[in-house]
C-alpha atoms as a PDB file:
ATOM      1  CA  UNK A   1      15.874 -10.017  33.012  1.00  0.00           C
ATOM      2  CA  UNK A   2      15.144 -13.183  31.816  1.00  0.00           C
ATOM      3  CA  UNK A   3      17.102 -13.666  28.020  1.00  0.00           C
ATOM      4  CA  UNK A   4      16.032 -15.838  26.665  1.00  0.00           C
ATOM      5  CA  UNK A   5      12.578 -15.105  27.391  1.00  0.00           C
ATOM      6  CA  UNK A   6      11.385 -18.600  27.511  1.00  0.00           C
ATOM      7  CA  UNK A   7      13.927 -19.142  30.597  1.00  0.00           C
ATOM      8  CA  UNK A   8      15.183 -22.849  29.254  1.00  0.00           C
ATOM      9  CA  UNK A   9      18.563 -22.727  29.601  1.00  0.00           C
ATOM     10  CA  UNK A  10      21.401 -19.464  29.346  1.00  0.00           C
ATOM     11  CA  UNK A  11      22.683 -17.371  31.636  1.00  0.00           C
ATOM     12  CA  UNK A  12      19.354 -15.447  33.207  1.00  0.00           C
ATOM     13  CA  UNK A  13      18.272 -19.457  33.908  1.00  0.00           C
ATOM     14  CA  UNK A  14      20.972 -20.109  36.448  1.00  0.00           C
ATOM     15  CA  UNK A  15      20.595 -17.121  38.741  1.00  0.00           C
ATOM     16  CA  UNK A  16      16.608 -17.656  38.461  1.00  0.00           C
ATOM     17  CA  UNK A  17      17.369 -20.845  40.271  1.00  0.00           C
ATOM     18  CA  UNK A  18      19.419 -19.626  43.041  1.00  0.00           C
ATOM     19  CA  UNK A  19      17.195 -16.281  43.435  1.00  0.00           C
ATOM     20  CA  UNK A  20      13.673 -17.738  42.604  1.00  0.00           C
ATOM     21  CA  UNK A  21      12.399 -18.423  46.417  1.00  0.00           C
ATOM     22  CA  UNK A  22      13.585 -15.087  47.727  1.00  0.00           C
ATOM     23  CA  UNK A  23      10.643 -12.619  47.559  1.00  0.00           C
ATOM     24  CA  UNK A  24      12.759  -9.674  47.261  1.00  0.00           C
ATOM     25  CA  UNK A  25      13.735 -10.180  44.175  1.00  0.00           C
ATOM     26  CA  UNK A  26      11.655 -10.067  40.992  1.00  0.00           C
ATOM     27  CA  UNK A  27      11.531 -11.548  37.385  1.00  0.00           C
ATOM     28  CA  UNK A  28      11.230  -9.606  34.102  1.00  0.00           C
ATOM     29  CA  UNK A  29       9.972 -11.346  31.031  1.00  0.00           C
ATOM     30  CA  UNK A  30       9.882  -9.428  27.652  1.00  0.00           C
ATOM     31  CA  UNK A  31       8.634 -10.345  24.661  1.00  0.00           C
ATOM     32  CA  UNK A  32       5.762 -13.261  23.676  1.00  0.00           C
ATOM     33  CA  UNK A  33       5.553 -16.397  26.597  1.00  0.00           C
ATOM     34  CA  UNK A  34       5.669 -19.623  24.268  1.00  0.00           C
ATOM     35  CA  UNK A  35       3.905 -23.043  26.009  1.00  0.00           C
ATOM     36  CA  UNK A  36       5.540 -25.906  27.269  1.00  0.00           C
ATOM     37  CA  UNK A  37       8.192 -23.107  28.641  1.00  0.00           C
ATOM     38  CA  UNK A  38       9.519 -22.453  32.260  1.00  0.00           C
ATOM     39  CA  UNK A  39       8.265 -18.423  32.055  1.00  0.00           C
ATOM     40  CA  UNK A  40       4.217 -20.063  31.188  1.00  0.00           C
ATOM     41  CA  UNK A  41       4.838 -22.550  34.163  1.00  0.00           C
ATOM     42  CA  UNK A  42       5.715 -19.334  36.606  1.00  0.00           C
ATOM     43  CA  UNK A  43       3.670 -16.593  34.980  1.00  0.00           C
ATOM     44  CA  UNK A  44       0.744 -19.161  36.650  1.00  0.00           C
ATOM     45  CA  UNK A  45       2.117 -18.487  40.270  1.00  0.00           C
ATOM     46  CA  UNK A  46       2.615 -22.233  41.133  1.00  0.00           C
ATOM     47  CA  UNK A  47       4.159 -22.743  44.825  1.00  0.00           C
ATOM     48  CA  UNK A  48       7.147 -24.879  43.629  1.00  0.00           C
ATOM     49  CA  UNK A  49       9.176 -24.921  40.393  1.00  0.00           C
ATOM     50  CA  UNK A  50      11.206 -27.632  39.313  1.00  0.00           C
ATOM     51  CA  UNK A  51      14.661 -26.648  38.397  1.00  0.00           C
ATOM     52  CA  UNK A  52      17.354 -27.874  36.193  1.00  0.00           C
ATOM     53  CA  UNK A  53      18.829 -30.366  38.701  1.00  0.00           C
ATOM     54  CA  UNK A  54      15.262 -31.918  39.271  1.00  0.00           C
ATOM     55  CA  UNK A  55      14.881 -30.590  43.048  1.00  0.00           C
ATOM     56  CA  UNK A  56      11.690 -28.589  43.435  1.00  0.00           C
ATOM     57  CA  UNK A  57      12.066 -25.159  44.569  1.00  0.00           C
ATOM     58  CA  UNK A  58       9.468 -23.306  46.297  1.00  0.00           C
ATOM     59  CA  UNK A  59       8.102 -19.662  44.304  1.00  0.00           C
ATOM     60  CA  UNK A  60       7.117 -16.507  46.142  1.00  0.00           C
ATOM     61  CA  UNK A  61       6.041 -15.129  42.823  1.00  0.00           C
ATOM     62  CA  UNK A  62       2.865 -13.157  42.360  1.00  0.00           C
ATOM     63  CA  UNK A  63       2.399 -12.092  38.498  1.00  0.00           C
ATOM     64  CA  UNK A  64       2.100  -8.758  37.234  1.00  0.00           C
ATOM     65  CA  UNK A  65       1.704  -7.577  33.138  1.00  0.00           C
ATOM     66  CA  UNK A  66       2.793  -4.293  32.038  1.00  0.00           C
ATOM     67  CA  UNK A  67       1.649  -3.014  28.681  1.00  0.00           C
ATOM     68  CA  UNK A  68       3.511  -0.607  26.651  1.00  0.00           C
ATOM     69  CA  UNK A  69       2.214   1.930  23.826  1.00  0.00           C
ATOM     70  CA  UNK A  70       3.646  -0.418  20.416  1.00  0.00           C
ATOM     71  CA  UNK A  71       0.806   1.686  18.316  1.00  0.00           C
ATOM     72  CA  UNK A  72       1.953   1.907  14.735  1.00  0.00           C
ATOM     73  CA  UNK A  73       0.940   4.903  12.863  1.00  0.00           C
ATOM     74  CA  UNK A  74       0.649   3.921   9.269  1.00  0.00           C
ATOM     75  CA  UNK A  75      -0.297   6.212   6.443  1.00  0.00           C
ATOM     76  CA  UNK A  76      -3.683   7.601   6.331  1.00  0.00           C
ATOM     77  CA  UNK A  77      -4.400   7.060   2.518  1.00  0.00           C
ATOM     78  CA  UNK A  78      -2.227   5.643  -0.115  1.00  0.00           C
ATOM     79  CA  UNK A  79      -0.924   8.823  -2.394  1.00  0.00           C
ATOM     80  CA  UNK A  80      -2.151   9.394  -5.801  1.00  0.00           C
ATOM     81  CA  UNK A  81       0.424   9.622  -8.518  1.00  0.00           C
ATOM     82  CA  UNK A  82       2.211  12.861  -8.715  1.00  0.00           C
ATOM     83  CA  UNK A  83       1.407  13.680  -5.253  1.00  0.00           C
ATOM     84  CA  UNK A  84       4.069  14.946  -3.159  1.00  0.00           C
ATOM     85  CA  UNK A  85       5.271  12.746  -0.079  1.00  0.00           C
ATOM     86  CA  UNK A  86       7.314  14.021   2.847  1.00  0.00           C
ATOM     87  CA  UNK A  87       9.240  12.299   4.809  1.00  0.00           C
ATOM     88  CA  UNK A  88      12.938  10.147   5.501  1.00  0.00           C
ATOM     89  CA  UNK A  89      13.661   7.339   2.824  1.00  0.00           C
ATOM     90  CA  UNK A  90      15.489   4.540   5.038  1.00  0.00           C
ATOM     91  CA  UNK A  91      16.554   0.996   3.214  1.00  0.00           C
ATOM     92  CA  UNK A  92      16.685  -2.305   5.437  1.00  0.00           C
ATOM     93  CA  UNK A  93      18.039  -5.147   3.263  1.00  0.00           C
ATOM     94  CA  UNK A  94      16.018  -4.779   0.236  1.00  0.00           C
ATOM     95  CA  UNK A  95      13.231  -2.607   1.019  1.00  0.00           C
ATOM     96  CA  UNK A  96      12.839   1.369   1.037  1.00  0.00           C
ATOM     97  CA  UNK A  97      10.353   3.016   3.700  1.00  0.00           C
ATOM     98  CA  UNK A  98       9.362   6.513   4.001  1.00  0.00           C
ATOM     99  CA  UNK A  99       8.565   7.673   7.581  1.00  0.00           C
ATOM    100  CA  UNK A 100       8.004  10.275   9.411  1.00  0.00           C
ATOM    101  CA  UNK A 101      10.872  11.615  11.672  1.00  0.00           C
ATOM    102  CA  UNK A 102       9.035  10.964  14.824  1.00  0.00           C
ATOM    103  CA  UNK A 103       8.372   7.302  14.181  1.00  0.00           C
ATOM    104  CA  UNK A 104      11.568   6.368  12.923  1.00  0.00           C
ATOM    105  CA  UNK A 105      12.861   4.797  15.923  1.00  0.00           C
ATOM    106  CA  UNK A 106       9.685   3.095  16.398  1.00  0.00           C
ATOM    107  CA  UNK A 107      10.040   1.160  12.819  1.00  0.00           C
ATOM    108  CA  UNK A 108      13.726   1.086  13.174  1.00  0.00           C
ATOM    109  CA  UNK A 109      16.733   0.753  15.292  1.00  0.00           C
ATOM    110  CA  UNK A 110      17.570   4.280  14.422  1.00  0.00           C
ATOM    111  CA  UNK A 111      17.415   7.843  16.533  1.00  0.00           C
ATOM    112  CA  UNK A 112      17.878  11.138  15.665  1.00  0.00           C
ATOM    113  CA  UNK A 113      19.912  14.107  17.787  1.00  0.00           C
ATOM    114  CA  UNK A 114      20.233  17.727  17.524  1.00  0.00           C
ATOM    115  CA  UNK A 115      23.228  18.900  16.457  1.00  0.00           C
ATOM    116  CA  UNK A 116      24.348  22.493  17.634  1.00  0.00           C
ATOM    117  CA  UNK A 117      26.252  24.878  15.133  1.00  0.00           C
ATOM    118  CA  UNK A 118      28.737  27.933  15.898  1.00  0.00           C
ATOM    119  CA  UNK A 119      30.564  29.408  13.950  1.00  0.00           C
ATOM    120  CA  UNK A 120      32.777  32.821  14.305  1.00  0.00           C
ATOM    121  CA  UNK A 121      33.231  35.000  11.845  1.00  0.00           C
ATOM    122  CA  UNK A 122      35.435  38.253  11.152  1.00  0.00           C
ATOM    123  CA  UNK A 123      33.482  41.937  11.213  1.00  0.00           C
ATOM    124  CA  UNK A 124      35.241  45.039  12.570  1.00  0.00           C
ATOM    125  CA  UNK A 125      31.718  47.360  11.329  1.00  0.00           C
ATOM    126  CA  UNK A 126      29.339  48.490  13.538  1.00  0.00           C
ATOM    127  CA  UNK A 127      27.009  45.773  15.195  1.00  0.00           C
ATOM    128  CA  UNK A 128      23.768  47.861  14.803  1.00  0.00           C
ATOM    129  CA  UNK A 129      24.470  48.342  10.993  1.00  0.00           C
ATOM    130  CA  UNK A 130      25.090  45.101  10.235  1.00  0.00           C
ATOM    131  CA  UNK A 131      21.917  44.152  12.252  1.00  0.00           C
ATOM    132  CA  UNK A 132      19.861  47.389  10.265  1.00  0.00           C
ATOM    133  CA  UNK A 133      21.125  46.087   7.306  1.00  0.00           C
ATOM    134  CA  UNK A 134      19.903  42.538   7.403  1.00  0.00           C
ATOM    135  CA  UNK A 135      16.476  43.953   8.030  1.00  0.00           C
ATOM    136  CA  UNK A 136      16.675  45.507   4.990  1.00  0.00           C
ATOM    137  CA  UNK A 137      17.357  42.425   3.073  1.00  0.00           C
ATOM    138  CA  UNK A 138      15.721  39.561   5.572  1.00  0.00           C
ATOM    139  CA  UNK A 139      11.753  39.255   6.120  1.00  0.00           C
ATOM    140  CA  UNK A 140      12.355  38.702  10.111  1.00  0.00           C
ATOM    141  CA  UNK A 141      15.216  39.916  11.889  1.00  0.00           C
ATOM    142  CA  UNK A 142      14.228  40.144  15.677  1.00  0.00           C
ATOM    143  CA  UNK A 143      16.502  41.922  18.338  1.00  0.00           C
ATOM    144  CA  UNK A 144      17.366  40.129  21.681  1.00  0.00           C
ATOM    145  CA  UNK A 145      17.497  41.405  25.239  1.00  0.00           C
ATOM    146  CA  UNK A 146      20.691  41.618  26.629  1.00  0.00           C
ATOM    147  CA  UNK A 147      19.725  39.393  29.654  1.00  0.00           C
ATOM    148  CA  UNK A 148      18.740  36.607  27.327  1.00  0.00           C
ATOM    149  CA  UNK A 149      21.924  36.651  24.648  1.00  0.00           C
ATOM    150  CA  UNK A 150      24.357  37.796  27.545  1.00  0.00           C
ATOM    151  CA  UNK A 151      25.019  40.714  25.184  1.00  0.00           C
ATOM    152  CA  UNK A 152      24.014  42.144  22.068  1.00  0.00           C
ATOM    153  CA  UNK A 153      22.476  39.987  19.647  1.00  0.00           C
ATOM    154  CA  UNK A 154      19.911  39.516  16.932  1.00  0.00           C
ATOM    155  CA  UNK A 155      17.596  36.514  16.017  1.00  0.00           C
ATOM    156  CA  UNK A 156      17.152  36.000  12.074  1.00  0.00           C
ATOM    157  CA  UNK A 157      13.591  33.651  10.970  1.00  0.00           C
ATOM    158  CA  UNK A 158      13.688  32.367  14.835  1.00  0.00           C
ATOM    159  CA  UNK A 159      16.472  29.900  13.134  1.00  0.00           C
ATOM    160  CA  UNK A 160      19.805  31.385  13.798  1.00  0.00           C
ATOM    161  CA  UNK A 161      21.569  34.006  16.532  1.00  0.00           C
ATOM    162  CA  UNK A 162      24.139  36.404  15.865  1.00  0.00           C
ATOM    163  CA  UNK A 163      25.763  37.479  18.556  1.00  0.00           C
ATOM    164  CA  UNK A 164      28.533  40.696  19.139  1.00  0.00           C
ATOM    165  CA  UNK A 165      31.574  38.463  20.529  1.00  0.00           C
ATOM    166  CA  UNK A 166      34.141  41.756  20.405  1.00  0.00           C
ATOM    167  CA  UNK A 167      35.449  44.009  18.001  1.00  0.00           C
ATOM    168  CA  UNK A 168      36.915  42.024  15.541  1.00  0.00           C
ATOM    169  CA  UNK A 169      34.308  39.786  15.462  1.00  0.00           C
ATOM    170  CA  UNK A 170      30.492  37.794  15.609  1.00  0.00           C
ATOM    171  CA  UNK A 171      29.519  34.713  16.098  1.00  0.00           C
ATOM    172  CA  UNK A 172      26.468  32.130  14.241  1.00  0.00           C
ATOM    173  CA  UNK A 173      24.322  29.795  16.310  1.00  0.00           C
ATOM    174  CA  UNK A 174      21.875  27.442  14.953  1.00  0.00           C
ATOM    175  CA  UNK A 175      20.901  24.033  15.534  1.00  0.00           C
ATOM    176  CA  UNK A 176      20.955  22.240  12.220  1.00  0.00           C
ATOM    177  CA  UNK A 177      18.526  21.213   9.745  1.00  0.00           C
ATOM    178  CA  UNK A 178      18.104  22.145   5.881  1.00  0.00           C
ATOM    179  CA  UNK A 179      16.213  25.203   6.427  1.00  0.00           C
ATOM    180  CA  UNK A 180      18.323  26.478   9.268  1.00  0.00           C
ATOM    181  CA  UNK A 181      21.744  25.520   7.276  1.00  0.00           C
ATOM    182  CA  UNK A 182      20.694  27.783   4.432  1.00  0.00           C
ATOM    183  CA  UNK A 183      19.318  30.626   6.847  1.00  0.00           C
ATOM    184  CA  UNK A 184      23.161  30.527   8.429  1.00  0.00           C
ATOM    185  CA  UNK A 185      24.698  30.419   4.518  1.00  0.00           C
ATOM    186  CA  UNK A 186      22.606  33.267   3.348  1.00  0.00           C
ATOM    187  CA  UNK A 187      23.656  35.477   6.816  1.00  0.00           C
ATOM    188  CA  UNK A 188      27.295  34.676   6.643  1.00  0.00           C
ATOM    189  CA  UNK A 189      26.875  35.801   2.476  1.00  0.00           C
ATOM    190  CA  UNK A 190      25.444  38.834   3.485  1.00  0.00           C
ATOM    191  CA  UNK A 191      27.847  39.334   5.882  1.00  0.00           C
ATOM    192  CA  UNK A 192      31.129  38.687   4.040  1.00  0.00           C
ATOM    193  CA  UNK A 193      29.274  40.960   1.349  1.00  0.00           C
ATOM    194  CA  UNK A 194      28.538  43.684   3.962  1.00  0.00           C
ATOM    195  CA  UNK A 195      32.130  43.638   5.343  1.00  0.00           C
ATOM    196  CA  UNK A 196      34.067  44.114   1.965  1.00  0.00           C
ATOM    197  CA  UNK A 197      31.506  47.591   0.787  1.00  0.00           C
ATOM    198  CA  UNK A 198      31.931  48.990   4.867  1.00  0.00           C
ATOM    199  CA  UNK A 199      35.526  48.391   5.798  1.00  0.00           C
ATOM    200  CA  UNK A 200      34.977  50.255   8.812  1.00  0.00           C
ATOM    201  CA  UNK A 201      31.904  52.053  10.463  1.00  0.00           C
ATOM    202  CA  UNK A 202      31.297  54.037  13.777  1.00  0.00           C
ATOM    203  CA  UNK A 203      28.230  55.984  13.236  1.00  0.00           C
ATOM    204  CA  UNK A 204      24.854  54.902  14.043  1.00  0.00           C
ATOM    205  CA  UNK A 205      22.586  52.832  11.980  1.00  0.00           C
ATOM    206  CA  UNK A 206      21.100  55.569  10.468  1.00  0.00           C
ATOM    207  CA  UNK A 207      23.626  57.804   9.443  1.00  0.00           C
ATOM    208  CA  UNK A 208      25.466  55.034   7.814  1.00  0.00           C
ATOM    209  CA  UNK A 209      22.777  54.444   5.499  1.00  0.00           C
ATOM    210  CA  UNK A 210      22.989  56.294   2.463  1.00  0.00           C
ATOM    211  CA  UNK A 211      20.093  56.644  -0.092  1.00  0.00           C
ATOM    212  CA  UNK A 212      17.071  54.015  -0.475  1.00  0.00           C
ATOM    213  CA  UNK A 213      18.146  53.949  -4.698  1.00  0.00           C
ATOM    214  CA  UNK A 214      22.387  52.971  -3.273  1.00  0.00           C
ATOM    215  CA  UNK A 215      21.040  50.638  -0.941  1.00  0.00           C
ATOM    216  CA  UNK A 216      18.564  49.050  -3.286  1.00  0.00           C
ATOM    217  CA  UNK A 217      21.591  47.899  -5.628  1.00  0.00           C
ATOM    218  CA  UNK A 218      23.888  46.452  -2.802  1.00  0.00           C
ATOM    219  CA  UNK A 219      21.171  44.460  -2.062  1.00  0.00           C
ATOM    220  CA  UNK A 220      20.198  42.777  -5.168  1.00  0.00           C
ATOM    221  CA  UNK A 221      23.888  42.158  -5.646  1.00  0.00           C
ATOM    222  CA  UNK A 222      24.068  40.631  -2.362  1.00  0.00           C
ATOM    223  CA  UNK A 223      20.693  38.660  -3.548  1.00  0.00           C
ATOM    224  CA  UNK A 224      22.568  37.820  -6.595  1.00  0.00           C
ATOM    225  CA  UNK A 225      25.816  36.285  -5.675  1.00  0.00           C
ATOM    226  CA  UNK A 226      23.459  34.253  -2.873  1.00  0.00           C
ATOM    227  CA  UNK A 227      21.420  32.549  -5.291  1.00  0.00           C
ATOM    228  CA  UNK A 228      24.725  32.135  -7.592  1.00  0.00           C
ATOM    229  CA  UNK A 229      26.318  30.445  -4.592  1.00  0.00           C
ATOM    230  CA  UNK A 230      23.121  27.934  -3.770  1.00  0.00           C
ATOM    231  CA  UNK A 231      21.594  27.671  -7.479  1.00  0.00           C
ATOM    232  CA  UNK A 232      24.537  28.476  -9.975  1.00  0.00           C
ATOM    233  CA  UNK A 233      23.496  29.853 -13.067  1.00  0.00           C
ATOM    234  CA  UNK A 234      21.533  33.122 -12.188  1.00  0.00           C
ATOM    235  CA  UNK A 235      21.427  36.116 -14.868  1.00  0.00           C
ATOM    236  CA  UNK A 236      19.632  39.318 -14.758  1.00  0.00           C
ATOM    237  CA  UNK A 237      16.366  39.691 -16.771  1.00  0.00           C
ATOM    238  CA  UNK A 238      14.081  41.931 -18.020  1.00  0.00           C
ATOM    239  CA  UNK A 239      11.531  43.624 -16.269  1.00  0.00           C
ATOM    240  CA  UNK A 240      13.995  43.208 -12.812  1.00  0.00           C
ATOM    241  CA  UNK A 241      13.748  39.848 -12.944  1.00  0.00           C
ATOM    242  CA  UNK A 242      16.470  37.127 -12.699  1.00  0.00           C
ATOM    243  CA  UNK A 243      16.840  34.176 -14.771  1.00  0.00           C
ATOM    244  CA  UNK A 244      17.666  30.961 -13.380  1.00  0.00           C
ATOM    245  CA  UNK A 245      18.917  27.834 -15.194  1.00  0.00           C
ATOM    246  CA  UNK A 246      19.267  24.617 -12.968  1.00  0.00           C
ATOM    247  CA  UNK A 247      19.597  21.024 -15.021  1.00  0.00           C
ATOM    248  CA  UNK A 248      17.969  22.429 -17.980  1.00  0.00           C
ATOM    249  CA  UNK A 249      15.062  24.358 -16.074  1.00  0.00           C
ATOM    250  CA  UNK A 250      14.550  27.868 -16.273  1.00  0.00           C
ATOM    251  CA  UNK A 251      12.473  29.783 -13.792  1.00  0.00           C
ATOM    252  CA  UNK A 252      12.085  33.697 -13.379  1.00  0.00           C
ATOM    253  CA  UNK A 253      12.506  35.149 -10.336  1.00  0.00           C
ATOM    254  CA  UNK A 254      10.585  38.658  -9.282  1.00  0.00           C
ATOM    255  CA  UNK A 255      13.199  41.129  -7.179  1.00  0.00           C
ATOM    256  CA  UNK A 256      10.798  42.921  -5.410  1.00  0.00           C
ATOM    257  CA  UNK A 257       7.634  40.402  -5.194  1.00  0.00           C
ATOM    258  CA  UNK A 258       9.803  36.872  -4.580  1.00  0.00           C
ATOM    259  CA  UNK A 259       6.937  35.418  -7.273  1.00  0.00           C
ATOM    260  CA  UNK A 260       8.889  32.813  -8.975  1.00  0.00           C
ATOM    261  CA  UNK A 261       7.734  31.302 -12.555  1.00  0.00           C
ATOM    262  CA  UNK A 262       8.817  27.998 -13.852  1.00  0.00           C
ATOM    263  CA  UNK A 263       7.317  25.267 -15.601  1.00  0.00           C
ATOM    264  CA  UNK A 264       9.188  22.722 -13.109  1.00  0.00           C
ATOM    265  CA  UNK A 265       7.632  22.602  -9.657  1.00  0.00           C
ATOM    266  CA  UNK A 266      10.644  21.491  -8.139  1.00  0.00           C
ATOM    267  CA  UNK A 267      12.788  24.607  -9.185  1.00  0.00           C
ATOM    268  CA  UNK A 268       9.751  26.530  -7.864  1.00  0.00           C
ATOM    269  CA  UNK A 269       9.990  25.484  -4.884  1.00  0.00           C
ATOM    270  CA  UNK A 270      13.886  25.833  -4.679  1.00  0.00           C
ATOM    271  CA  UNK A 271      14.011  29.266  -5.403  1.00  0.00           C
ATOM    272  CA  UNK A 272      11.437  30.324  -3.706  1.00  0.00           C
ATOM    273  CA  UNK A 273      12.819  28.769  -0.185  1.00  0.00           C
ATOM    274  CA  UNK A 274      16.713  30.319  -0.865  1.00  0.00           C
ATOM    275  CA  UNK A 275      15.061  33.721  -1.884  1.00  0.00           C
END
């Protein structure tokens, strides 16, 4: 690997001298090939090279170029003011980029890794209530087959697993990312919630359940104290709607529908992703 690439002098020089007439070996030159260099005078397959002690050395060198993908994908048009951009912010000395997250290793020295999340928690209720009663509550809560989870086990917005590790307790698994980090907050919520109202349950699903009216409450407090615990400030309206106060905003919040009105897009979008 010849470092520096123009092969002048350094450490890849001096075993390019001893190794250069043997054919089995072979010679790897990144980067740009500047003239007046030893890497032009070989990368034109002479017969002989002169080397560093002025005797003339013969070459068994044939050249060869490999190309690599270095396509930069820059920004398709130049956003308009007030336009919403996506992306990661990185600083390098003094200037900010945005990128995507598939290119940031491309226009940096960065990477990115998955990070996998567990975490156990204590529930002594029936697994097929608590599972019956996040369905209530959560949009998509998708049973598992046994042969996949290696027991019972639920899937919760294709984010998050909860699994039945024994009596006494469950277990979380998610790999993280924003979304995912508040799926597993608002589950472990709801479950801490669910534990303290059903000390102890051994009936099915169904008989545990009590009327729609009973269950309707528990859940908007369980709805409540969640957005208290990501938002802060969250009151009970009129017309069953909650009231929400972040850094001077207000926004209303529908119960039933999950319409959410504010005159600050940004708390919009907030509540409408922890709801």
């Amino acid at each position: 690997m010849a470092s520096p690439s123009g092969l002048q002098s350094g450490l890849s020089r001096q075993p390019f001298e001893i190794w250069c007439s043997d054919k089995k070996n072979a010679c790897v030159i990144p980067g740009n090939v500047v003239e007046g260099t030893l890497t032009k005078t070989i990368i034109n397959e002479p017969k002989e090279v002169t080397l560093m002690n002025g005797i003339t050395a013969s070459l068994n060198m044939q050249s060869v170029e490999m190309y690599f993908n270095s396509e930069k994908r820059l920004a398709e048009k130049t956003p308009e003011v007030g336009e919403t951009v996506s992306g990661l912010l990185v600083k390098k000395t003094f200037t900010y980029q945005i990128m995507a997250l598939d290119d940031l290793h491309v226009f940096s020295q960065l990477s990115t890794e998955n990070i996998s999340q567990r975490i156990t928690i204590a529930y002594t209720g029936a697994f097929g209530v608590l599972e019956h009663r996040l369905k209530q509550i959560l949009e998509s809560v998708e049973s598992l087959p046994d042969e996949e989870s290696e027991g019972p086990a639920f899937r919760v917005h294709e984010r998050l697993t909860v699994k039945y590790e024994s009596e006494k307790h469950i277990s979380l698994h998610w790999r993280s990312d924003p979304i995912s980090d508040m799926v597993s907050d608002s589950v472990v919520a709801l479950v801490l919630n669910i534990s303290c109202e059903i000390p102890k349950v051994f009936v099915e699903s169904e008989e545990a359940i009590k009327t729609e009216e009973e269950n309707n409450k528990k859940a908007e407090k369980v709805v409540h104290a969640l957005l208290v615990s990501l938002l802060g400030d969250v009151k009970f309206g009129e017309n069953g709607k909650l009231v929400i106060s972040v850094d001077g905003n207000v926004g209303h919040l529908g119960k039933q529908s999950g319409n959410v009105e504010s005159e600050n897009e940004g708390l919009k979008e907030r509540v409408r992703v922890a709801f």
